[in-house]
N, C-alpha and C. Protein backbone atom coordinates (compact mmCIF):
# COMPACT_ATOMS: atom_id res chain seq x y z
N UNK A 1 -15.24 13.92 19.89
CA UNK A 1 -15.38 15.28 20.34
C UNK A 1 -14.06 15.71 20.98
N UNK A 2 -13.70 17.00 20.78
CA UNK A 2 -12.51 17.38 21.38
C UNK A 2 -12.80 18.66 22.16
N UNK A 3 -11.55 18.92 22.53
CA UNK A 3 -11.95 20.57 23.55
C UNK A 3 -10.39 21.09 23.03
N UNK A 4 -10.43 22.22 23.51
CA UNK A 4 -9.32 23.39 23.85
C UNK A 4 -9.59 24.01 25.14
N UNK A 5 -7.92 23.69 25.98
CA UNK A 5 -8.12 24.44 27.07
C UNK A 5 -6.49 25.24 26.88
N UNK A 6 -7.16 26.33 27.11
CA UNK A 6 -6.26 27.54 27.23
C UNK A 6 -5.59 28.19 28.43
N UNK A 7 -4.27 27.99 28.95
CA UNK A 7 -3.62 28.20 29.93
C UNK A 7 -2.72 29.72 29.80
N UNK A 8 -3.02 30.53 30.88
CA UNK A 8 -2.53 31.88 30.47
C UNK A 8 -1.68 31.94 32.09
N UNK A 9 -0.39 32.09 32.49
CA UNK A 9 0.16 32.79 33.26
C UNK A 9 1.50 32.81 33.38
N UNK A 10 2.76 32.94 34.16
CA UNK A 10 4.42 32.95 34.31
C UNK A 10 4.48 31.37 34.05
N UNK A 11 5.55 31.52 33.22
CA UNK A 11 6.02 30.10 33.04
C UNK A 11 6.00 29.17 34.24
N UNK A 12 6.07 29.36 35.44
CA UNK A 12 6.01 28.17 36.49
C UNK A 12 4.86 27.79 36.49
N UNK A 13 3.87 28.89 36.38
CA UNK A 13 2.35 27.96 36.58
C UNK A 13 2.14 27.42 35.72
N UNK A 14 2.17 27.91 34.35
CA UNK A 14 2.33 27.20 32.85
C UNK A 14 2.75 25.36 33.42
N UNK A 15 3.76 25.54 33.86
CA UNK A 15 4.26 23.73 33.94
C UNK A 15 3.77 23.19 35.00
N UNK A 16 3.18 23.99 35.91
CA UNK A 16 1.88 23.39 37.21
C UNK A 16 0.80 22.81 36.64
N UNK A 17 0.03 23.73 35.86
CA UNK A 17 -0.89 23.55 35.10
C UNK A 17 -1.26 22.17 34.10
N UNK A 18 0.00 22.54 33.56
CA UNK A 18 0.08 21.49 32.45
C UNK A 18 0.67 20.03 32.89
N UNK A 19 1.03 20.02 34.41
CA UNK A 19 1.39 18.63 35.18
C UNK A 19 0.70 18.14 35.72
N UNK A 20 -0.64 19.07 36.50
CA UNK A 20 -1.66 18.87 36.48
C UNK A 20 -2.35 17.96 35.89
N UNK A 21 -2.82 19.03 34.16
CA UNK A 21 -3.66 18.31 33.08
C UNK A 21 -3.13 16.92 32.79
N UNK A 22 -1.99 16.75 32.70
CA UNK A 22 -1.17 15.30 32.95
C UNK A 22 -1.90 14.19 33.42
N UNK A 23 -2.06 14.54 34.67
CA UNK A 23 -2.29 13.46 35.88
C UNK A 23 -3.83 13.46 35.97
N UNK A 24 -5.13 14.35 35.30
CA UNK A 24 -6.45 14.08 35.41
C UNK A 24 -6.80 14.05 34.17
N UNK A 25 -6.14 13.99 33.09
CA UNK A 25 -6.82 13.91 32.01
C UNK A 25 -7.70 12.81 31.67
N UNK A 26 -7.26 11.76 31.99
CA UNK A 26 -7.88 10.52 31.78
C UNK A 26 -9.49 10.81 32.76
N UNK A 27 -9.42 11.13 33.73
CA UNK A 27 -10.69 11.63 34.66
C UNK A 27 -11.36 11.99 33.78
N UNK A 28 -11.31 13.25 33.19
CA UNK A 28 -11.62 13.77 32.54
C UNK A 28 -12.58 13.66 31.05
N UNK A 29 -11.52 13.22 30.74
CA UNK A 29 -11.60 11.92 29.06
C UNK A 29 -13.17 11.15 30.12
N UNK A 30 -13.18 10.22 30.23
CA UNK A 30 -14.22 9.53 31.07
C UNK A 30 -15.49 10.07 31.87
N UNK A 31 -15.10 11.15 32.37
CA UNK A 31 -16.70 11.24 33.00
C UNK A 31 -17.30 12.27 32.47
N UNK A 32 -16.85 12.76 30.78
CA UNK A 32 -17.29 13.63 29.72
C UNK A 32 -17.65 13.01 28.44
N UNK A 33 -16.79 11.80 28.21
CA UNK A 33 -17.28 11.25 26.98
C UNK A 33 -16.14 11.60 25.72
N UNK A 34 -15.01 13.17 26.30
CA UNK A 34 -14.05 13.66 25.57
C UNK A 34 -13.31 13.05 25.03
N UNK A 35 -12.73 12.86 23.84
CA UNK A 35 -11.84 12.04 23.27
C UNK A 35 -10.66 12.83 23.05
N UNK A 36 -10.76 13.73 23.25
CA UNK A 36 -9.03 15.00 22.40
C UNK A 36 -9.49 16.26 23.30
N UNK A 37 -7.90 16.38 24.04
CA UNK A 37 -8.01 17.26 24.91
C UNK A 37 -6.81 18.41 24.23
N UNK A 38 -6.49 19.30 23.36
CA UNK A 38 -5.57 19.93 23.02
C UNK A 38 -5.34 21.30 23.80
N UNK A 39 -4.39 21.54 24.14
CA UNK A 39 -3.66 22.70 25.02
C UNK A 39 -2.94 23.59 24.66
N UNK A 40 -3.32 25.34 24.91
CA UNK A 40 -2.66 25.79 24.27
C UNK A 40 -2.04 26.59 25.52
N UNK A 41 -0.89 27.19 25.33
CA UNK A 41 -0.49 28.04 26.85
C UNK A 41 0.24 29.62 26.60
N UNK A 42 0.14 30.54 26.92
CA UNK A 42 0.27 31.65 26.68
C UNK A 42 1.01 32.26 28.16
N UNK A 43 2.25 33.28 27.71
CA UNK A 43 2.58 33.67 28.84
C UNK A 43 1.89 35.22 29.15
N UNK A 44 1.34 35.12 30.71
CA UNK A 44 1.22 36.26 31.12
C UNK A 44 1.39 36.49 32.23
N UNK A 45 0.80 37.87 32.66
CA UNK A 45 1.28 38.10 34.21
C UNK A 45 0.11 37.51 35.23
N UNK A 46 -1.06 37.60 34.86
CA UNK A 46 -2.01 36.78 36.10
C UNK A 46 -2.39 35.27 34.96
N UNK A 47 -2.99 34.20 35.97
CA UNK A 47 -2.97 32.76 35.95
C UNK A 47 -4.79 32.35 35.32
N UNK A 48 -4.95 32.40 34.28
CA UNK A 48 -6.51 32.12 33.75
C UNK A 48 -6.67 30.58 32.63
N UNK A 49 -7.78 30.04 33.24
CA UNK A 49 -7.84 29.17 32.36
C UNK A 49 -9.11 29.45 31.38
N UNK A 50 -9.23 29.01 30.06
CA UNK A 50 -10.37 28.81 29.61
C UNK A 50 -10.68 27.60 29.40
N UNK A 51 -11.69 27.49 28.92
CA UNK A 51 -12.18 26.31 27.85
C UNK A 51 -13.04 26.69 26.82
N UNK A 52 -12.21 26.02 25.29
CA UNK A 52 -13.00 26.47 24.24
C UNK A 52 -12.82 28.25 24.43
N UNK A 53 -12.38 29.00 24.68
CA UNK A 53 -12.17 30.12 24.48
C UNK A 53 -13.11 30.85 25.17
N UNK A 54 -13.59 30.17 26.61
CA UNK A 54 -14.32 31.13 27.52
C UNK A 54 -13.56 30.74 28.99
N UNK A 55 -13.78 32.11 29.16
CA UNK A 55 -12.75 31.88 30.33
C UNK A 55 -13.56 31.55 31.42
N UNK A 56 -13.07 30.33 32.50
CA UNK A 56 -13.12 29.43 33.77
C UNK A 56 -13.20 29.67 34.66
N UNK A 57 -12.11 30.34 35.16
CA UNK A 57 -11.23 29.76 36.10
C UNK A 57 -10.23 31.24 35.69
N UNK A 58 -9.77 32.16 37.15
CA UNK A 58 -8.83 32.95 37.33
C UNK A 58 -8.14 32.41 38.67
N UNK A 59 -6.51 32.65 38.56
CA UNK A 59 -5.86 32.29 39.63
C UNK A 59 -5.64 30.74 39.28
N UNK A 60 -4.68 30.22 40.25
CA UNK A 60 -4.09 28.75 40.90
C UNK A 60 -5.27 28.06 41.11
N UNK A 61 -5.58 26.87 40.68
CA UNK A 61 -7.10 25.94 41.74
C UNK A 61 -5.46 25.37 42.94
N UNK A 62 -6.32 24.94 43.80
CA UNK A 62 -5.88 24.27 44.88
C UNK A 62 -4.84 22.95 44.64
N UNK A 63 -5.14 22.26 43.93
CA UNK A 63 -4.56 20.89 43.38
C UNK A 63 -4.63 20.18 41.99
N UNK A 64 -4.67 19.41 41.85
CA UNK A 64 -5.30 18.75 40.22
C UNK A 64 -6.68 18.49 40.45
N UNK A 65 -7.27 18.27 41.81
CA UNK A 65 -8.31 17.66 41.69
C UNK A 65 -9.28 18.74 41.49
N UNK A 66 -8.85 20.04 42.17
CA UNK A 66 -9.86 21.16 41.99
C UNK A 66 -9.45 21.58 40.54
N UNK A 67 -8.49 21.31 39.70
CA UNK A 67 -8.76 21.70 37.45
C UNK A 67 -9.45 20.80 37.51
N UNK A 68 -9.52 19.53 37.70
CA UNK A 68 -10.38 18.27 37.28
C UNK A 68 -11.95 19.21 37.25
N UNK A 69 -12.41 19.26 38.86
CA UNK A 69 -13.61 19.97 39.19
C UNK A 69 -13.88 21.08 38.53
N UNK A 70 -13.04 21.95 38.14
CA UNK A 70 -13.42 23.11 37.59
C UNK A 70 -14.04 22.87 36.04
N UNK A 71 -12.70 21.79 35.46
CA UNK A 71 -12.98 21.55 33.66
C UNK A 71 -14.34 20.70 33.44
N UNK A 72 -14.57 19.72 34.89
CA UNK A 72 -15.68 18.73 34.32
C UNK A 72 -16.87 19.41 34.53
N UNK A 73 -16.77 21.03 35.33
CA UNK A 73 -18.31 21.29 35.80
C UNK A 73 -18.62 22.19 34.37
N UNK A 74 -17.48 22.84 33.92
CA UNK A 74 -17.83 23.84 33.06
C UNK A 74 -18.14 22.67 31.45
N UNK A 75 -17.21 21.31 31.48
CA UNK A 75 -17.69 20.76 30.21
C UNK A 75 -19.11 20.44 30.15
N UNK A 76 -19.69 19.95 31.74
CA UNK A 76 -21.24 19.35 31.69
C UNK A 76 -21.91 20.26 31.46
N UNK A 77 -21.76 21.78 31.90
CA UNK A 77 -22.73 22.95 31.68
C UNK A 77 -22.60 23.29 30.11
N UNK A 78 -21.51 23.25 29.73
CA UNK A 78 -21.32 22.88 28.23
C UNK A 78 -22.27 21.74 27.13
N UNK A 79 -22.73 20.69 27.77
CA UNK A 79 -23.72 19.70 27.55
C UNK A 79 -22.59 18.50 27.36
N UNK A 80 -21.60 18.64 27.33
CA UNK A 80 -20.54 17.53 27.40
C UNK A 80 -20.63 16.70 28.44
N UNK A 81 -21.45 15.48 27.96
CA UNK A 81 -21.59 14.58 29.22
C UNK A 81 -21.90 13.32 28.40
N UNK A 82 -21.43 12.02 29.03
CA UNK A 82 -21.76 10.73 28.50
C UNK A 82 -23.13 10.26 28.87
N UNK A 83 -23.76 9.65 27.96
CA UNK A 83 -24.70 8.88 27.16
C UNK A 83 -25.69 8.51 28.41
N UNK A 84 -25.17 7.15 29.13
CA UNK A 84 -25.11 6.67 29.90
C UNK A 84 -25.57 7.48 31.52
N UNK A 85 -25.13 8.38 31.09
CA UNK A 85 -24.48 9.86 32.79
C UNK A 85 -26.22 10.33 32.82
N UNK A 86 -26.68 11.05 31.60
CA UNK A 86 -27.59 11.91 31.32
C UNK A 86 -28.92 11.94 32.26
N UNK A 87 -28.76 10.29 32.84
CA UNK A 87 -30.27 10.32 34.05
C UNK A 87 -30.62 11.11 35.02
C-alpha cells in the first residue's frame, strides 16, 4: 500500500517539511502498515498539507512529531492501520 502526501508552501517550509518527513517516516511506515510514502511539493504562498489529495493540515505543525500525529491520525481514519493494531 502506498500514500501521496502533498506539500504546498515558500520554499523554506517546502525543506522543513520534507526534513521532517525524513526523520518520521519510518514511524509512520510502522504504525500504518504503509509501505511507499511518495511526495509531491508545490510552491505557494500559505503552508497545506494533504494526503491522497485531501487536505490535513493548514499552516506549520509544531515539530516532526506533530506531521507524524497529524499523517497517522488522518491515515487510521483513512482505515490504514496494521493487522495486528485493529483490537
Amino acid at each position: 500500500m502506498s500514500i501521496v502526501i502533498t506539500f504546498e508552501g515558500p520554499e523554506y517550509y517546502l525543506y522543513t517539511l520534507r526534513s521532517w518527513l525524513k526523520e518520521i517516516e519510518d514511524i509512520i511506515k510502522q504504525m500504518t502498515c504503509i509501505e511507499k510514502i511518495e511526495i509531491i511539493e508545490k510552491r505557494s504562498q500559505t503552508v497545506k498539507i494533504y494526503l491522497n489529495n485531501k487536505l490535513i493540515f493548514e499552516g506549520l505543525p509544531d515539530a516532526e512529531w506533530a506531521l507524524a500525529e497529524i499523517i497517522i491520525h488522518e491515515l487510521r481514519q483513512q482505515g490504514h492501520q496494521c493487522k495486528e493494531q485493529e483490537t
